[in-house]
Protein backbone atom coordinates (compact mmCIF):
# COMPACT_ATOMS: atom_id res chain seq x y z
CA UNK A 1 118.15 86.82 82.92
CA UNK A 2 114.45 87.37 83.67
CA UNK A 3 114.23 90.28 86.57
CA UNK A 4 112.88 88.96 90.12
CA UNK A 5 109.93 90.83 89.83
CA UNK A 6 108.85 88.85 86.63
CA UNK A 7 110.24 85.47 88.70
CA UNK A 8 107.73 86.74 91.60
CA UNK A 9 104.75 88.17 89.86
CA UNK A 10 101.96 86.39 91.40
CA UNK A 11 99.85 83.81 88.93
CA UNK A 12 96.77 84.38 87.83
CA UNK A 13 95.69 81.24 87.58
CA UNK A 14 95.66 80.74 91.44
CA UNK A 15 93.54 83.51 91.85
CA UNK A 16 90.89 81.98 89.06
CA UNK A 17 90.41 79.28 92.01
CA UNK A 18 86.98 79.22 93.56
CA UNK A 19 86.39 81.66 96.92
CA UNK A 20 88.15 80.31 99.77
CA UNK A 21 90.61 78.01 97.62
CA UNK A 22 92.49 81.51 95.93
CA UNK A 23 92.17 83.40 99.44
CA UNK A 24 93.81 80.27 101.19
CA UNK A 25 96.57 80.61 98.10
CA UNK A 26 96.64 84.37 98.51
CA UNK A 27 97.41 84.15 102.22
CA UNK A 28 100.66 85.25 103.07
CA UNK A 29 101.58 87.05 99.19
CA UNK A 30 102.98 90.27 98.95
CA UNK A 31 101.10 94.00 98.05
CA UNK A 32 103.27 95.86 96.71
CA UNK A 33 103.55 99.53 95.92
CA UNK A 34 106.33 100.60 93.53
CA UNK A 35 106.04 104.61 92.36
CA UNK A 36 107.68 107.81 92.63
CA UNK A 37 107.30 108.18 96.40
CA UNK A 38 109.51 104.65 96.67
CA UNK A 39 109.09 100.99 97.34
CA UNK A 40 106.21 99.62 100.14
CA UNK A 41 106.07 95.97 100.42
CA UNK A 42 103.99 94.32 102.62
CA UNK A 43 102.75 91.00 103.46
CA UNK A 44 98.88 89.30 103.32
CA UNK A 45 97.94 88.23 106.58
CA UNK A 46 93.86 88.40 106.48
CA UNK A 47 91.11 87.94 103.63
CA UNK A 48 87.89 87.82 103.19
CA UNK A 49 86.15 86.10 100.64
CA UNK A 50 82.79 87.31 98.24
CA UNK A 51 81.16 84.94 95.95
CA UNK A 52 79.00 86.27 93.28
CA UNK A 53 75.16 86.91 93.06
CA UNK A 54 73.81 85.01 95.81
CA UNK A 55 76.44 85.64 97.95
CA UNK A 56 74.10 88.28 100.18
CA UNK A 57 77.18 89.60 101.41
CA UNK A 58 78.87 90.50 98.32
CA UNK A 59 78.06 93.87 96.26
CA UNK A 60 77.25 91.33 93.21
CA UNK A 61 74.38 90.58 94.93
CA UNK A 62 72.80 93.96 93.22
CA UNK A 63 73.78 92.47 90.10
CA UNK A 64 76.35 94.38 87.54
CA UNK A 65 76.76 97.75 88.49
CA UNK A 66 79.16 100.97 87.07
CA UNK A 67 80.46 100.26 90.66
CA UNK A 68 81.01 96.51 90.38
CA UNK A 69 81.88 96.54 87.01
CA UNK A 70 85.31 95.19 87.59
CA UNK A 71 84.38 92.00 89.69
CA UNK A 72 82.82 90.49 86.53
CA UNK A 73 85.83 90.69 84.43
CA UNK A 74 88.97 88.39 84.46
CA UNK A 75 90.45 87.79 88.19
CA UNK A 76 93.80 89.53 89.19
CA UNK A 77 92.55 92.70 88.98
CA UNK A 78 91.98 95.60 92.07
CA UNK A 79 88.61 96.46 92.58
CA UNK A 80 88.74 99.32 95.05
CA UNK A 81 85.43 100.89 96.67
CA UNK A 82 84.51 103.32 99.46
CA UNK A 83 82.65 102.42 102.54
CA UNK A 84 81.30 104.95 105.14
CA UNK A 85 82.14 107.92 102.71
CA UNK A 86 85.63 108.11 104.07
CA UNK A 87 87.65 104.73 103.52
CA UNK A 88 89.07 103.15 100.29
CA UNK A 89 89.35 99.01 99.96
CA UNK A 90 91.37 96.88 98.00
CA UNK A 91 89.65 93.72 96.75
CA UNK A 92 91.47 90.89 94.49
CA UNK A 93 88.98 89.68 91.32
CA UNK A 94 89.42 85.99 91.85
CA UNK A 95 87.53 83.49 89.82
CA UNK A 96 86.67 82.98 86.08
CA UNK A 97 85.19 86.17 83.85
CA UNK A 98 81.46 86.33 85.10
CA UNK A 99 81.96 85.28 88.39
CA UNK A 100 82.03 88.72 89.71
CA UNK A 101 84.15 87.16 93.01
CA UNK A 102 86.44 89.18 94.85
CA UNK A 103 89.03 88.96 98.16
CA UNK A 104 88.87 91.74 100.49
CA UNK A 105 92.24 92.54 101.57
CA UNK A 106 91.82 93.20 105.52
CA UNK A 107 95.58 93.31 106.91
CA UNK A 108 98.94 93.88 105.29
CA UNK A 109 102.12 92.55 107.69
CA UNK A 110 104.91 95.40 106.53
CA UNK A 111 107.93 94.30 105.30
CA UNK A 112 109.63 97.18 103.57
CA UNK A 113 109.48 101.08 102.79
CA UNK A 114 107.51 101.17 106.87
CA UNK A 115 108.51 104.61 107.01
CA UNK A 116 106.33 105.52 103.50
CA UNK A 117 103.19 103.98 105.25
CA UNK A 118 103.81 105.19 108.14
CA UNK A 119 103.91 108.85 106.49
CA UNK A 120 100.98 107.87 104.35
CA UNK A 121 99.23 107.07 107.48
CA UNK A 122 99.77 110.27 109.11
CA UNK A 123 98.99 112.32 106.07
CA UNK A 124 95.54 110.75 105.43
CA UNK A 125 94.79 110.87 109.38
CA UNK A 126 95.85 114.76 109.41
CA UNK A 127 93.83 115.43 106.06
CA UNK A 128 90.76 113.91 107.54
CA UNK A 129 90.97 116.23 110.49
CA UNK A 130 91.41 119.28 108.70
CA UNK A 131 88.67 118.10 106.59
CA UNK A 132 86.29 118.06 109.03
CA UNK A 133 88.01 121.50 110.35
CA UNK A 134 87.30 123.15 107.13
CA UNK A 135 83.53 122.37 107.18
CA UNK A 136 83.39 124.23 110.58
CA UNK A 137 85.86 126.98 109.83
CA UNK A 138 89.20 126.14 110.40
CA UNK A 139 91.21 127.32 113.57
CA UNK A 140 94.15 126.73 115.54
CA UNK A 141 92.06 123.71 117.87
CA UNK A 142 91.49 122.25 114.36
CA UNK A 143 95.06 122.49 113.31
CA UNK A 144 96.24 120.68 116.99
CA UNK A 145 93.66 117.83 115.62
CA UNK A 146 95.74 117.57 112.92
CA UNK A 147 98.87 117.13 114.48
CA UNK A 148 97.71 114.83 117.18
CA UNK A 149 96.32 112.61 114.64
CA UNK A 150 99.99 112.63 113.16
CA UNK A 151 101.51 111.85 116.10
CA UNK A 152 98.80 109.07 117.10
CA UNK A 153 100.00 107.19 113.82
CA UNK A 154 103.48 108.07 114.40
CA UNK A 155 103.31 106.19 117.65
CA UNK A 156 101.99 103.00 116.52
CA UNK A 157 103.65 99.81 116.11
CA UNK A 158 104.92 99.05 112.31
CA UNK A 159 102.48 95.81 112.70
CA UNK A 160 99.64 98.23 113.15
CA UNK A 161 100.08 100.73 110.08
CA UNK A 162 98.09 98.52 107.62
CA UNK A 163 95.88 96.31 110.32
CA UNK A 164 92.51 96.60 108.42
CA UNK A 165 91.20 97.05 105.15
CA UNK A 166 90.74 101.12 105.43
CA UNK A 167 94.31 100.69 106.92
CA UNK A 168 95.36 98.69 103.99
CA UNK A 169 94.74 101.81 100.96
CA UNK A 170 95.97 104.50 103.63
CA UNK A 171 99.33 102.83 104.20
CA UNK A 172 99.63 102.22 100.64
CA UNK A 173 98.08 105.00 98.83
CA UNK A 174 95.69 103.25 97.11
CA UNK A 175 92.31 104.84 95.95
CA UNK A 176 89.58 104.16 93.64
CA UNK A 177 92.03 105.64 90.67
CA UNK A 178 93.54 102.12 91.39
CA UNK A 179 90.55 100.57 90.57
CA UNK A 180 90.80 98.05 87.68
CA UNK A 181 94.71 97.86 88.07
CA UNK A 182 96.22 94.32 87.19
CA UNK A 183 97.72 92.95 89.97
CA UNK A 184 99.54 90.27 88.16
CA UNK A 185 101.32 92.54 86.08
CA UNK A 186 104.64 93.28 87.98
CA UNK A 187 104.74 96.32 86.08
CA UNK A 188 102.16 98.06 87.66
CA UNK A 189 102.62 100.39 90.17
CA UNK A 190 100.59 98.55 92.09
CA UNK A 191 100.85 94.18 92.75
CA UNK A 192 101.10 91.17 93.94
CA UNK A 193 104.09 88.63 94.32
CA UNK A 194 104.50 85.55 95.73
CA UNK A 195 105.45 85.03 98.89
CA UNK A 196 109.85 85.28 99.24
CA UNK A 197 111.66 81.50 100.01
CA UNK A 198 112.86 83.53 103.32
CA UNK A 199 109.08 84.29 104.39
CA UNK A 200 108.48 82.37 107.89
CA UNK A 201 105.17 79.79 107.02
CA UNK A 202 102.02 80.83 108.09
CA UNK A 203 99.07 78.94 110.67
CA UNK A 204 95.91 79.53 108.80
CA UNK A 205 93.03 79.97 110.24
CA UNK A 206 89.09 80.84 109.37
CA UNK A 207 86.14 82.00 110.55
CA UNK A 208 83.04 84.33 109.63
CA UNK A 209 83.28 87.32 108.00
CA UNK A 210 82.88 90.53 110.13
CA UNK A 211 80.89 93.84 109.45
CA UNK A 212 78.13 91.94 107.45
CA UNK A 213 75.47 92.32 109.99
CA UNK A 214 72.87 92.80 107.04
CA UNK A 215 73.47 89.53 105.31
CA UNK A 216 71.21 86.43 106.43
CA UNK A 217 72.22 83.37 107.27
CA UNK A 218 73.67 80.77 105.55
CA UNK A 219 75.78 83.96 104.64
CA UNK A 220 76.95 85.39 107.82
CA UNK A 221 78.00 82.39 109.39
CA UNK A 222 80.26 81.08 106.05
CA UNK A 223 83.36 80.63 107.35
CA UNK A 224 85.14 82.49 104.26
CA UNK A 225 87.71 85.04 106.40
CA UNK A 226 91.10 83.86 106.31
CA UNK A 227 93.85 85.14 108.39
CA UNK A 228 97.67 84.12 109.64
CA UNK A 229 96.93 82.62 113.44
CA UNK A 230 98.61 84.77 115.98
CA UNK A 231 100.37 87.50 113.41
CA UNK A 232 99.98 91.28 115.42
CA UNK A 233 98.89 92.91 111.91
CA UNK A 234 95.65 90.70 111.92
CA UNK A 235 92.51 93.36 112.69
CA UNK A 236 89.59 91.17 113.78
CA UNK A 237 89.64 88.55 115.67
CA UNK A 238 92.23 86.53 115.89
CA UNK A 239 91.22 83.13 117.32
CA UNK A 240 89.42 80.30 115.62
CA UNK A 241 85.29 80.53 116.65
């Protein structure tokens, strides 16, 4: 008998689909985080798509980079990048080898192991605290930073823990050592699966992409962001504009 997770694993072929066509297919699949810490599952509820090169929105638009590297290989695989110095995010390769096209993954529903994000959460929170306590000499204040920013996550709603795509790595503990991962191999510590038969459907909607204030039009108008109308674990916006 072939194990679920082989009957699950998510096919590549729909993410070598063309920008919005794979994030419309990806909508509403599951991340999944299997390793020594235990099982997180969550579901997609928000994308954004990047095209390649003349996309002015998409880091291909530099051309092939030791930091882009993986967008212009075969799609299924994680390419994971910091923004702002301080947050990891997960993108999806979609498209044929060369493309260099890539899904951000903005909001995870969760579904199972909420009490490993939720943990996750509050250990990344507290470490960034006593981060920033450590470059001014730690003291007790800075250790009180740390726990209220542990008990700020521990008060949130479960929809909440993985609402955006900083969100997203924290709750799962991904980071750039995740970079280059398949995600269609349901081996890997990290994946995706198809959504379950028991999954309630999903309203699509779309609309711009957000944070890409430096991108000129046609660009920052593209409706390429893709999210589940209505769902609480959507971070932007989430009516049609």
């Amino acid at each position: 008998m072939t194990p679920a997770s082989f009957q699950n694993a998510y096919p590549r072929d729909l993410l070598a689909r063309y920008g919005l066509a794979a994030a419309t297919a990806l909508l509403g699949a599951r991340l999944v985080r299997n390793d020594a810490s235990g099982v997180r599952v969550g579901r997609i509820v928000e994308l954004e798509a990047y095209a390649g090169p003349d996309d002015m929105a998409s880091h291909a638009r530099f051309g092939r980079t030791s930091r882009n590297a993986v967008m212009f290989g075969p799609p299924g695989h994680a390419y994971v990048y910091l923004v702002y110095g301080m947050y990891d995010c997960l993108n999806v390769v979609i498209e044929p080898s060369g493309r260099a096209a890539a899904l951000l993954v903005r909001s995870i529903e969760p579904l199972e192991g909420v009490d490993l994000m939720r943990h996750a959460r509050e250990e990344r929170a507290a470490g960034r605290a006593r981060g920033r306590a450590d470059r001014r000499n730690a003291s007790v204040e800075d250790a009180a930073r740390a726990d209220t920013a542990r008990q700020r996550v521990a008060a949130l709603p479960a929809a909440r823990l993985a609402s955006g795509p900083g969100l997203v790595c924290a709750a799962f503990s991904i980071g750039r050592e995740d970079g280059g991962a398949d995600l269609c191999d349901p081996a890997s510590p990290l994946h995706l699966e198809l959504a379950a038969p028991g999954d309630s459907p999903l309203e699509r909607a779309y609309g711009p992409r957000i944070g890409i204030g430096y991108a000129p039009e046609p660009w920052l108008g593209m409706p390429w962001r893709v999210w589940a109308a209505g769902n609480p674990a959507v971070s932007g916006p989430r009516t049609r504009r």
